[in-house]
PDB file of N, CA and C in Angstrom:
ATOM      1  N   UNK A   1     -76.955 -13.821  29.401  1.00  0.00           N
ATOM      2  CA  UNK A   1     -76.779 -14.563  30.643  1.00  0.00           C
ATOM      3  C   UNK A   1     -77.577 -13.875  31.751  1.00  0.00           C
ATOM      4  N   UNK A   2     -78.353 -14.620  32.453  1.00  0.00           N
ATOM      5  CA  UNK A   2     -79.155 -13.856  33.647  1.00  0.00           C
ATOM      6  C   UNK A   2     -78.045 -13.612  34.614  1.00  0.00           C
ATOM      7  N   UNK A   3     -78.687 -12.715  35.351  1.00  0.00           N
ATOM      8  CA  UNK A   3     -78.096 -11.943  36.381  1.00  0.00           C
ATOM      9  C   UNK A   3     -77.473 -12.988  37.526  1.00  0.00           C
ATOM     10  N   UNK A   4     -76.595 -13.303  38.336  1.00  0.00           N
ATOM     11  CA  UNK A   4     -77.040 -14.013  39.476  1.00  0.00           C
ATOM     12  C   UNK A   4     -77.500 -13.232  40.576  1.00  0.00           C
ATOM     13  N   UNK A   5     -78.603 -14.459  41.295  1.00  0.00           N
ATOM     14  CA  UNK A   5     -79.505 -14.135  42.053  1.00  0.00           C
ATOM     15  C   UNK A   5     -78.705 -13.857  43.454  1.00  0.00           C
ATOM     16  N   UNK A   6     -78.895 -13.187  44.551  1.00  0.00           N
ATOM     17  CA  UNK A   6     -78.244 -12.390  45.599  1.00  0.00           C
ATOM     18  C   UNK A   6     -78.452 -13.059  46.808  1.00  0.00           C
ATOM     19  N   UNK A   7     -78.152 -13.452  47.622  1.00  0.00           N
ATOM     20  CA  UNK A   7     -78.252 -14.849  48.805  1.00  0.00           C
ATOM     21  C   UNK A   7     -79.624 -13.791  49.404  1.00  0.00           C
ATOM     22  N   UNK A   8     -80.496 -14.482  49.993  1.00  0.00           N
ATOM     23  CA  UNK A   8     -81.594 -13.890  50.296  1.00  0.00           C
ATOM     24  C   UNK A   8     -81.657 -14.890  52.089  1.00  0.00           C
ATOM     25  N   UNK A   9     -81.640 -13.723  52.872  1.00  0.00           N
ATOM     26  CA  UNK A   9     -82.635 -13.683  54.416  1.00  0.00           C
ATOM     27  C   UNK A   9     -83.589 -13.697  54.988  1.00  0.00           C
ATOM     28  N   UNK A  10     -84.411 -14.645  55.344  1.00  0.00           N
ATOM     29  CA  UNK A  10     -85.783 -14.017  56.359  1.00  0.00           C
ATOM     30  C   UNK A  10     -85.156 -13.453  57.480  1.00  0.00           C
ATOM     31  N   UNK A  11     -85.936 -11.711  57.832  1.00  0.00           N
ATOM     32  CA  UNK A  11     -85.744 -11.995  59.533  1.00  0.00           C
ATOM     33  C   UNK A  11     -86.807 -11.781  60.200  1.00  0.00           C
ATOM     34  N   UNK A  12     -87.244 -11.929  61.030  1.00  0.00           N
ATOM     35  CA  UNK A  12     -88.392 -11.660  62.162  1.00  0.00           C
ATOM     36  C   UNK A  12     -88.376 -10.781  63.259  1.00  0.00           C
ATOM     37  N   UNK A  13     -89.060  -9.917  63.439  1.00  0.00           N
ATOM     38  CA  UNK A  13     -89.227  -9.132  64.212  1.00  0.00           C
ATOM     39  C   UNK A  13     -90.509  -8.780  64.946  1.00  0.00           C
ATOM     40  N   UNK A  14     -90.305  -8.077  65.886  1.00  0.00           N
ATOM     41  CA  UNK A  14     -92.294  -7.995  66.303  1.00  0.00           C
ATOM     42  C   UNK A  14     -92.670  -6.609  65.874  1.00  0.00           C
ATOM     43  N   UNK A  15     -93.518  -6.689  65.774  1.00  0.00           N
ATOM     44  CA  UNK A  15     -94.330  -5.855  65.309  1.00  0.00           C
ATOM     45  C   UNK A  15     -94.034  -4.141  65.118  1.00  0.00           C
ATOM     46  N   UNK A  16     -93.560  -3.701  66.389  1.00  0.00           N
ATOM     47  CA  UNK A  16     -93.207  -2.259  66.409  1.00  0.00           C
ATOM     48  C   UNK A  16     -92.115  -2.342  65.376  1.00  0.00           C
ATOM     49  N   UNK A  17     -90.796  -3.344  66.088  1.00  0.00           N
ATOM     50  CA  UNK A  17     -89.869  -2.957  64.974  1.00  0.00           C
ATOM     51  C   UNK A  17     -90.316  -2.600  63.620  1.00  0.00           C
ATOM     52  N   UNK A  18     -91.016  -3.951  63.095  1.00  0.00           N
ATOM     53  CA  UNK A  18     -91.534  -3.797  61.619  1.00  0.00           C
ATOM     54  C   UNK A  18     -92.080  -2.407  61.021  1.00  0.00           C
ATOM     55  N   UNK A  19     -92.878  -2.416  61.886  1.00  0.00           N
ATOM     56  CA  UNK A  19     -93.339  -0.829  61.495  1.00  0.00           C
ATOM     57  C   UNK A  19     -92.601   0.395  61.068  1.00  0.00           C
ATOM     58  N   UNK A  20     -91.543   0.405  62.092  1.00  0.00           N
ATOM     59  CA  UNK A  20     -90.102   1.295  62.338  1.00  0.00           C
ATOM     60  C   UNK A  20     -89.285   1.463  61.244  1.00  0.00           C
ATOM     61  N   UNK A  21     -88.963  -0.264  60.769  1.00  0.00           N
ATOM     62  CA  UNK A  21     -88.743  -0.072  59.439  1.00  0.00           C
ATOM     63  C   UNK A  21     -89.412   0.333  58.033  1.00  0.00           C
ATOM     64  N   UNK A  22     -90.674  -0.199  57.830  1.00  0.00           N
ATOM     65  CA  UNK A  22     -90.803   0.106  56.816  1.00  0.00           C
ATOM     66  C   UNK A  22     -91.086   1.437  57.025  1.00  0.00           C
ATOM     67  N   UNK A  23     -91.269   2.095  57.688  1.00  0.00           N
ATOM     68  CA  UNK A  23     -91.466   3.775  57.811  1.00  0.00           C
ATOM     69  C   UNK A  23     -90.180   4.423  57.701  1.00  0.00           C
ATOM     70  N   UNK A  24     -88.767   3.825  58.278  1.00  0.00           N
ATOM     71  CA  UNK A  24     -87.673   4.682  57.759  1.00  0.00           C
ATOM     72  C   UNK A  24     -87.237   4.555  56.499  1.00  0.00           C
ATOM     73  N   UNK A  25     -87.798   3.113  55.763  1.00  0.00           N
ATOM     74  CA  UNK A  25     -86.864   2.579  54.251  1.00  0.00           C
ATOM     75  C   UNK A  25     -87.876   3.958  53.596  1.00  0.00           C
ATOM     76  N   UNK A  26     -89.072   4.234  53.793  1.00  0.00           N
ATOM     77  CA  UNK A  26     -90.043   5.253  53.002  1.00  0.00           C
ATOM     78  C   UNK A  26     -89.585   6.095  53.246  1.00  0.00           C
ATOM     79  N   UNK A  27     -89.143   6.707  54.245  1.00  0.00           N
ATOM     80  CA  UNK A  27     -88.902   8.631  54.752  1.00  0.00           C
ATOM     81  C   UNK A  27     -87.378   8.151  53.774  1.00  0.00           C
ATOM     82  N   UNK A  28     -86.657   7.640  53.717  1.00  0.00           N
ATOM     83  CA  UNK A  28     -85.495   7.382  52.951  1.00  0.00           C
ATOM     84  C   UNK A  28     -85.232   7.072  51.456  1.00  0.00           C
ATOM     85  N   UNK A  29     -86.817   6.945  51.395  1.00  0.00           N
ATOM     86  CA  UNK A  29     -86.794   6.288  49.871  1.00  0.00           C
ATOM     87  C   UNK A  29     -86.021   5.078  49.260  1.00  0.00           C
ATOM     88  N   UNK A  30     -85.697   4.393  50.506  1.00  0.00           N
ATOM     89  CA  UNK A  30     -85.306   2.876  50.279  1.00  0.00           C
ATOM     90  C   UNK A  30     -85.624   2.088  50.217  1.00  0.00           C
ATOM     91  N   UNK A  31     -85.479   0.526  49.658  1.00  0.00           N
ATOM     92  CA  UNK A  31     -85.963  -0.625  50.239  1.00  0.00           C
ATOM     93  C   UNK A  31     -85.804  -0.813  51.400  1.00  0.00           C
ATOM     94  N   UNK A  32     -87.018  -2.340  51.720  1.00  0.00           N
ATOM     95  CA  UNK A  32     -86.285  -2.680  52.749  1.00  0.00           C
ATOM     96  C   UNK A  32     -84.740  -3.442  52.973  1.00  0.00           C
ATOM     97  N   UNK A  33     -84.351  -4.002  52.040  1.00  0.00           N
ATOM     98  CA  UNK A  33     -83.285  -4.561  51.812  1.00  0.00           C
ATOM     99  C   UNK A  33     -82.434  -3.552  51.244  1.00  0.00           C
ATOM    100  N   UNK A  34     -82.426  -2.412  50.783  1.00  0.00           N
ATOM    101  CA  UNK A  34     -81.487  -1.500  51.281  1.00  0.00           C
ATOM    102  C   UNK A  34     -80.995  -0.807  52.748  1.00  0.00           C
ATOM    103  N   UNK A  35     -82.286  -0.769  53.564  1.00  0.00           N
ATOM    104  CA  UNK A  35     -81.930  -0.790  54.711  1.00  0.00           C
ATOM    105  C   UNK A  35     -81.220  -1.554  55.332  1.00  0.00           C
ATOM    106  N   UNK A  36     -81.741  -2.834  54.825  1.00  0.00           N
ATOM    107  CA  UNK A  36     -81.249  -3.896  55.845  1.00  0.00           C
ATOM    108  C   UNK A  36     -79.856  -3.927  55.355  1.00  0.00           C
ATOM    109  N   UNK A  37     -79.329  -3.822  54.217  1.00  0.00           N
ATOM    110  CA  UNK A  37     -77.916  -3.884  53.824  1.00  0.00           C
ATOM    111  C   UNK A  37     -77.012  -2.669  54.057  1.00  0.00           C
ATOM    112  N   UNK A  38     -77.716  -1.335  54.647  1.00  0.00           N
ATOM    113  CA  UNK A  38     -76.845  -0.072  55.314  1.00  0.00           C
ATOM    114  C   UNK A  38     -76.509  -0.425  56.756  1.00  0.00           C
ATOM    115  N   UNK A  39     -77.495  -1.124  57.594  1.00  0.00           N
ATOM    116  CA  UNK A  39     -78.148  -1.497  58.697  1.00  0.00           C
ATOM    117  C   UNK A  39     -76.043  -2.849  59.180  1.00  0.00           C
ATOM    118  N   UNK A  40     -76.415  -3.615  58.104  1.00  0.00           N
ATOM    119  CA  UNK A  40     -75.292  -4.506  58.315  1.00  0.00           C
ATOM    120  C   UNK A  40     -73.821  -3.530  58.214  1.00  0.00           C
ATOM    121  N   UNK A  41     -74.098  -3.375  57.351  1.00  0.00           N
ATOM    122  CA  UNK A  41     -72.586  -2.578  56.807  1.00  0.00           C
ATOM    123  C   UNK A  41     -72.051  -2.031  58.283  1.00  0.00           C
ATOM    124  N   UNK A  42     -72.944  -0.895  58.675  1.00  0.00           N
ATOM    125  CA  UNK A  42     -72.961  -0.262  60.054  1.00  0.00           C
ATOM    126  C   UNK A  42     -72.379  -1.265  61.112  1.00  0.00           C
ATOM    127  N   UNK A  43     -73.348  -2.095  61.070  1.00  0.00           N
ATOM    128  CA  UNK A  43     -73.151  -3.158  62.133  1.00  0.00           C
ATOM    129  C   UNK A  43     -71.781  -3.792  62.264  1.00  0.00           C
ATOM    130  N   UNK A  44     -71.479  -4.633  60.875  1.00  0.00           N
ATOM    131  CA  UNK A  44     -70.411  -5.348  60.241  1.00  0.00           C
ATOM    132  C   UNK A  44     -69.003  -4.293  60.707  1.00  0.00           C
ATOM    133  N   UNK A  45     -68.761  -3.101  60.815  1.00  0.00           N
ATOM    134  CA  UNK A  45     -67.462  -2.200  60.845  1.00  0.00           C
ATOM    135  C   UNK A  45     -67.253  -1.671  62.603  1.00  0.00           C
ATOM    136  N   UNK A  46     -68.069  -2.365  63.033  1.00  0.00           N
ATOM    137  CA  UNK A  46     -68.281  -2.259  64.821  1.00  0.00           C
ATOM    138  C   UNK A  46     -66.638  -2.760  65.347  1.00  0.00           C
ATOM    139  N   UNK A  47     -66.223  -2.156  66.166  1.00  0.00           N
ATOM    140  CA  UNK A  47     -64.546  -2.870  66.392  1.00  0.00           C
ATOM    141  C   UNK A  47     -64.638  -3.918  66.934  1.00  0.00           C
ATOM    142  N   UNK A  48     -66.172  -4.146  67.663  1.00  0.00           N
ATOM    143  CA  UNK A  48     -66.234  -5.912  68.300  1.00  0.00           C
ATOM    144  C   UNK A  48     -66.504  -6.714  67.275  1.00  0.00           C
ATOM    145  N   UNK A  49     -66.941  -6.221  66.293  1.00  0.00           N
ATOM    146  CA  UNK A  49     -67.273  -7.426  64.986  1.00  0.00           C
ATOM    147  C   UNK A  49     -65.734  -7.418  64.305  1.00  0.00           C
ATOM    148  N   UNK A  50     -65.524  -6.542  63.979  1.00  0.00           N
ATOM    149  CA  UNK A  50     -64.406  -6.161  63.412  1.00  0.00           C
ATOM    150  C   UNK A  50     -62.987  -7.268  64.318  1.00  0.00           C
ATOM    151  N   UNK A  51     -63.005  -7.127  65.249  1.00  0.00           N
ATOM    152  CA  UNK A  51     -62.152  -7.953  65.926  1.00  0.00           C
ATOM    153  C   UNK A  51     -62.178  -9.785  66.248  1.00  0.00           C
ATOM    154  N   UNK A  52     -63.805  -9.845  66.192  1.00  0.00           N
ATOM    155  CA  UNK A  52     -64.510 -10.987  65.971  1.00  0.00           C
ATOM    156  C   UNK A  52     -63.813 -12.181  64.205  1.00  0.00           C
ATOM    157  N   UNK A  53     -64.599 -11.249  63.057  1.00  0.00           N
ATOM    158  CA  UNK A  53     -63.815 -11.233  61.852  1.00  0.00           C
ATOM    159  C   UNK A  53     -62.360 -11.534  61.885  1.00  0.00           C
ATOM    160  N   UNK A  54     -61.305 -10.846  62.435  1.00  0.00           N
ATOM    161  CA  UNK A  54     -60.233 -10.642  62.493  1.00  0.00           C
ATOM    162  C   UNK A  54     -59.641 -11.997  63.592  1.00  0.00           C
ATOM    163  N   UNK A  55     -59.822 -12.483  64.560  1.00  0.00           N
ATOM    164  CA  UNK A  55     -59.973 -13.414  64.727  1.00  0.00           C
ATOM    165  C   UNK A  55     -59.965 -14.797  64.848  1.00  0.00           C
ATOM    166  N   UNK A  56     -61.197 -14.747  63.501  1.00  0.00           N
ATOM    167  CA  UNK A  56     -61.801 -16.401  63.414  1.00  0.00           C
ATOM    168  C   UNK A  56     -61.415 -16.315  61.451  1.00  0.00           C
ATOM    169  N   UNK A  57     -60.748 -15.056  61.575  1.00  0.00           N
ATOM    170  CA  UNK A  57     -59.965 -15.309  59.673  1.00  0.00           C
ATOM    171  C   UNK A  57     -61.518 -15.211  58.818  1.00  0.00           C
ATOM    172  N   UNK A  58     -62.815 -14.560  59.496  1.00  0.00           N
ATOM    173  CA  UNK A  58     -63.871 -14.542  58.897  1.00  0.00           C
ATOM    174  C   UNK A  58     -64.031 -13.840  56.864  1.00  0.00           C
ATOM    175  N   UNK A  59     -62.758 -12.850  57.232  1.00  0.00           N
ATOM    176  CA  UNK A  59     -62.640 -12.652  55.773  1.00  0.00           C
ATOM    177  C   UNK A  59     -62.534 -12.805  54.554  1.00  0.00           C
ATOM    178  N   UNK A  60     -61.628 -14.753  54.692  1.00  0.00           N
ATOM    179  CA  UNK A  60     -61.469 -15.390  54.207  1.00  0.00           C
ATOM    180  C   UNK A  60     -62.152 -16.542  53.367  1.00  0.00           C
ATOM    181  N   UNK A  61     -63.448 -16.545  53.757  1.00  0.00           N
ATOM    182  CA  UNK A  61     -64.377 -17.362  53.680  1.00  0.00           C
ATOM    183  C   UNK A  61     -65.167 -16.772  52.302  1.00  0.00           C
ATOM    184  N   UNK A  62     -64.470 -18.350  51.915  1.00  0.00           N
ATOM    185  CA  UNK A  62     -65.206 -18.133  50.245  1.00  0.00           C
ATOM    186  C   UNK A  62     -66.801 -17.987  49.901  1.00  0.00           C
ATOM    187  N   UNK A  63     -67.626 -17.363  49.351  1.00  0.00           N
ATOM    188  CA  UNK A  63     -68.778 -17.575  48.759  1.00  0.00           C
ATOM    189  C   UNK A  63     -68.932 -18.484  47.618  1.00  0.00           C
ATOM    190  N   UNK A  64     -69.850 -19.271  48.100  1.00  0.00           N
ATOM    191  CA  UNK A  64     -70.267 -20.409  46.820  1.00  0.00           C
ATOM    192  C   UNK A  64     -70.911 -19.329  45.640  1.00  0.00           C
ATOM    193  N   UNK A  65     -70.658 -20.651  44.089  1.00  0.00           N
ATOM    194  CA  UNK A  65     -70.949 -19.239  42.847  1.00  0.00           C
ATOM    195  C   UNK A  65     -71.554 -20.014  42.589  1.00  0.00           C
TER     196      UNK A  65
END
């Protein structure tokens, strides 16, 4: 059975950012989508998101399979 495939993001940024990143995912030896998924996590456990989530019952929300 193949793997399932992982919900996938574009994001856009200008230019410096870009740079910024792919230079820390390298000094880190990460992807960029490992970054970008430490980057959320971080983000995601913020007490304003966290309270946001908490909320609007955001936890609850099923993922399609």
């Amino acid at each position: 059975m193949a793997a399932k495939r992982k919900p996938e993001f574009r994001v856009f940024c200008d230019d410096s950012t870009a740079a910024l990143i792919r230079t820390l995912a390298a000094l880190k030896n990460i992807s960029i989508s490992e970054l970008f998924n430490e980057s959320m996590e971080l983000y995601l456990s913020q007490d304003e998101i966290q309270r946001l989530i908490d909320r609007h019952n955001l936890d609850e929300i099923e993922t399609k399979d």
